[in-house]
C-alpha atoms as a PDB file:
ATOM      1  CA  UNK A   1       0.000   0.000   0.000  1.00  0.00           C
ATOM      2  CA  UNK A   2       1.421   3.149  -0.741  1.00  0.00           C
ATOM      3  CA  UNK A   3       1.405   6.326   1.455  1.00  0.00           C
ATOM      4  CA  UNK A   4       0.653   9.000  -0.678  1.00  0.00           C
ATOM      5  CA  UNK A   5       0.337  12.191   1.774  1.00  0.00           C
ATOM      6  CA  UNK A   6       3.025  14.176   3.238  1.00  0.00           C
ATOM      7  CA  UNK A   7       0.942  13.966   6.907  1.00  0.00           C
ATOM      8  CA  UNK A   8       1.151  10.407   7.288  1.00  0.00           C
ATOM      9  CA  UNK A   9       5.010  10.771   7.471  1.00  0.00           C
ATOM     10  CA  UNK A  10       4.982  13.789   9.714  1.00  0.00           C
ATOM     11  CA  UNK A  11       2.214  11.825  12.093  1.00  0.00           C
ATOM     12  CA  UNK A  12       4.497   8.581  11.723  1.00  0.00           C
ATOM     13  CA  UNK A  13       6.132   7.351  14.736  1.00  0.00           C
ATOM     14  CA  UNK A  14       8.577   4.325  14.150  1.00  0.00           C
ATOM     15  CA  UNK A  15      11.647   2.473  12.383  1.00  0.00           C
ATOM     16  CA  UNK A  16      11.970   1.761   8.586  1.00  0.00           C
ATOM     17  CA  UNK A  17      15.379  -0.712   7.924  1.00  0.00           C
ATOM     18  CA  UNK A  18      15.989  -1.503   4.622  1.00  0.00           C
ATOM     19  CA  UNK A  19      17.425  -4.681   3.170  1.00  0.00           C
ATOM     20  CA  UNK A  20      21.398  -3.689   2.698  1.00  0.00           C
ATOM     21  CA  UNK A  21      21.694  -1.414   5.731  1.00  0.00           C
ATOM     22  CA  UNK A  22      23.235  -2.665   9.163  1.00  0.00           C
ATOM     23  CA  UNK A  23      20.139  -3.987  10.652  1.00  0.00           C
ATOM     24  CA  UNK A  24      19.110  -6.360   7.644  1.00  0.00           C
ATOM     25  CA  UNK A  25      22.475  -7.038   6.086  1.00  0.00           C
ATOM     26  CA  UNK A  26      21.347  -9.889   3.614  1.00  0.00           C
ATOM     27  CA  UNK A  27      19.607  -8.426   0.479  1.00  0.00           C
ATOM     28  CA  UNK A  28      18.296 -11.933  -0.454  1.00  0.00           C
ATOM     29  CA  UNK A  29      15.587 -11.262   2.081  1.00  0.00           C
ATOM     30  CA  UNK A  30      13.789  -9.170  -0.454  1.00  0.00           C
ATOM     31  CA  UNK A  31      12.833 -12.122  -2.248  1.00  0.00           C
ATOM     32  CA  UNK A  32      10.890 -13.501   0.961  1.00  0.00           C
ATOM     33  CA  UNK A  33       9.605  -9.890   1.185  1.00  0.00           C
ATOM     34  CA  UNK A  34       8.546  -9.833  -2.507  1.00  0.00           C
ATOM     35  CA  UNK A  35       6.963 -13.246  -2.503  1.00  0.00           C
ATOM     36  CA  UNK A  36       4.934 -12.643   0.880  1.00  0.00           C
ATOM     37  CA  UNK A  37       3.592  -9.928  -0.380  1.00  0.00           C
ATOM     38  CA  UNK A  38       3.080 -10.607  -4.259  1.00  0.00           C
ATOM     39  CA  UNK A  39       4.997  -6.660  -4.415  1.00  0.00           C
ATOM     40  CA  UNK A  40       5.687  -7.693  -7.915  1.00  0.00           C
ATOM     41  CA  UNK A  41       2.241  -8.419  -8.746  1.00  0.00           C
ATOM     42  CA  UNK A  42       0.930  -5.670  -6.683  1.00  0.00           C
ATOM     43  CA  UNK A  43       3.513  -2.937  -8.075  1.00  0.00           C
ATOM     44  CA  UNK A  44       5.512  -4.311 -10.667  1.00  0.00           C
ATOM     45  CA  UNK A  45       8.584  -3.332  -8.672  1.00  0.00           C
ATOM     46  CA  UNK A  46      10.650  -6.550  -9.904  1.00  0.00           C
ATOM     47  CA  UNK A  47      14.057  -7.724  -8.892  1.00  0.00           C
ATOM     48  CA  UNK A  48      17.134  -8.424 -10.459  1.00  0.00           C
ATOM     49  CA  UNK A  49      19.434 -11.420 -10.080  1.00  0.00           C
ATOM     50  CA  UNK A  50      21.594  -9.166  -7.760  1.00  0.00           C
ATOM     51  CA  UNK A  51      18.802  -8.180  -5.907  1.00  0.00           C
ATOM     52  CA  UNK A  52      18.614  -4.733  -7.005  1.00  0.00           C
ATOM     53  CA  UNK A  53      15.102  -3.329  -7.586  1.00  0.00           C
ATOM     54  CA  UNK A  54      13.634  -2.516 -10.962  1.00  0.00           C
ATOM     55  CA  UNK A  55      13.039   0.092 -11.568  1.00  0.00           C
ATOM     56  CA  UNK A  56      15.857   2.023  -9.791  1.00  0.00           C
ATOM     57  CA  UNK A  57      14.158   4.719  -7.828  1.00  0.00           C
ATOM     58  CA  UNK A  58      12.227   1.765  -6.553  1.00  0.00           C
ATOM     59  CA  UNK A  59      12.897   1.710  -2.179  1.00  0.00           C
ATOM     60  CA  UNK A  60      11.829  -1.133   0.115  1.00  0.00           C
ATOM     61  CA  UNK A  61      11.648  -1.273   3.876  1.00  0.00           C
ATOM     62  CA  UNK A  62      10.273  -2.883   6.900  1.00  0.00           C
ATOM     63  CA  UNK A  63       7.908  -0.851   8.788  1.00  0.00           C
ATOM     64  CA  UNK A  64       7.990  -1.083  12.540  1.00  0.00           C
ATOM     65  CA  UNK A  65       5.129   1.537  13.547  1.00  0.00           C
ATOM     66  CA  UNK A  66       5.999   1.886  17.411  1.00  0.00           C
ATOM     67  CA  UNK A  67       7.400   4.566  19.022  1.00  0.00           C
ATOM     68  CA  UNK A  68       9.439   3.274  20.926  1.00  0.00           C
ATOM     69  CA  UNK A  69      11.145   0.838  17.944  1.00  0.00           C
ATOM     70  CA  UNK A  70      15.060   1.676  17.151  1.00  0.00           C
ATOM     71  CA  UNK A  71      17.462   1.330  14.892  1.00  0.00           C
ATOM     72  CA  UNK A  72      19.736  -1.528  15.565  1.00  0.00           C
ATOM     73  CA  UNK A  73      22.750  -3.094  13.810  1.00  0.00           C
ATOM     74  CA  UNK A  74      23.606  -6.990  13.039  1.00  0.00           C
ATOM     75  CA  UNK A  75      26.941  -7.547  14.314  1.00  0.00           C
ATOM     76  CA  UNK A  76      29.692  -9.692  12.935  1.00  0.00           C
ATOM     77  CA  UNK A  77      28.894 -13.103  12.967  1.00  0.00           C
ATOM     78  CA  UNK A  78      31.078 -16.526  12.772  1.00  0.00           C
ATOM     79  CA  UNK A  79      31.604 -19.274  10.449  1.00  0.00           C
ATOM     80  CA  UNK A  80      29.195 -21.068  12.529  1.00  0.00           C
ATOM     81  CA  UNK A  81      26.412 -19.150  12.086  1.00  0.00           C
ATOM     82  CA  UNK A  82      27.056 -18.445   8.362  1.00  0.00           C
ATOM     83  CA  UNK A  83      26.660 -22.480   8.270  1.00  0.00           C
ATOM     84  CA  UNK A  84      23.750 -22.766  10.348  1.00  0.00           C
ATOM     85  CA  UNK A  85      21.986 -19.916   8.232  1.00  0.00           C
ATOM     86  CA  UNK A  86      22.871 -21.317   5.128  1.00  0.00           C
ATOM     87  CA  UNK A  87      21.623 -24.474   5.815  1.00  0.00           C
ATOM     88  CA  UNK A  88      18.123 -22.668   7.040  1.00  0.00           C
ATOM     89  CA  UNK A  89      17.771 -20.971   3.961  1.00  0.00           C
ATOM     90  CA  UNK A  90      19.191 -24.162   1.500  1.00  0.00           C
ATOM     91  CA  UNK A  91      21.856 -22.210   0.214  1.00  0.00           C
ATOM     92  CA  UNK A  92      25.433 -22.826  -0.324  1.00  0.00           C
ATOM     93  CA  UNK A  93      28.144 -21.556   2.260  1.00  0.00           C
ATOM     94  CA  UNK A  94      30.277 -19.565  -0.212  1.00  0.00           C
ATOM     95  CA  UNK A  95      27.183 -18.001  -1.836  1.00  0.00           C
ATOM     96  CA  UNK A  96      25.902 -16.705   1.983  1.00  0.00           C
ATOM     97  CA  UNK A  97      29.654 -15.605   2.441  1.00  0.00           C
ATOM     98  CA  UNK A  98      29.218 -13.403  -0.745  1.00  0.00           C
ATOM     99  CA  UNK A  99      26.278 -11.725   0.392  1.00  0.00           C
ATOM    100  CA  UNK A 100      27.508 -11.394   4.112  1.00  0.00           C
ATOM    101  CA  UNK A 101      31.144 -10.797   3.506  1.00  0.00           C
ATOM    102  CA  UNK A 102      30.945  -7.008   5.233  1.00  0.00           C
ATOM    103  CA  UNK A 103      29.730  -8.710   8.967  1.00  0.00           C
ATOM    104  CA  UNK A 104      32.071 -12.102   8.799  1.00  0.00           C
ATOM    105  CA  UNK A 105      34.411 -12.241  11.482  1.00  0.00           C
ATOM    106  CA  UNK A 106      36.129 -14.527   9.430  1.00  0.00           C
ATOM    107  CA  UNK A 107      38.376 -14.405   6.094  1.00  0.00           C
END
């Protein structure tokens, strides 16, 4: 749904992260976003293989409407965890290293 007066964001009280920033680091999860909520279908906002959004000026976020929600960042997580997350999502290790290389704590 999109927010189309200038009031609702002045009235708005809350958090928007966006896949890519610190506190949702993995830009794959805009597929789950785009498939829960048929955006494609619903906008015609697509994505491309990278993840990038088509077309460009395109944004994405998840809304957390509370006003007492903050900002919050992912911090650098082991090989571990990469594994275990991998394994979640039924991907490959070196792929989830490629799209979480900047919050390894691990070469």
């Amino acid at each position: 749904r999109q927010v189309s007066t200038q009031s609702t964001w002045e009235q708005y009280q809350g958090i928007r992260p966006a896949p890519g920033y610190p506190s949702q680091p993995d830009h794959l999860e805009k597929t789950t976003m785009w498939d829960l909520a048929k955006i494609e279908e619903q906008t015609g906002i697509s994505l491309s293989e990278s993840q990038a959004m088509i077309p460009a000026a395109s944004t994405s976020a998840l809304v957390f409407a509370h006003p007492s929600s903050k900002y919050f960042a992912v911090g650098k997580i082991g090989k571990d965890q990469v594994e275990a997350y991998a394994a979640r999502k039924g991907l490959e290790v070196p792929a989830v290293e490629r799209q979480l290389g900047t919050i390894l704590n691990y070469d």
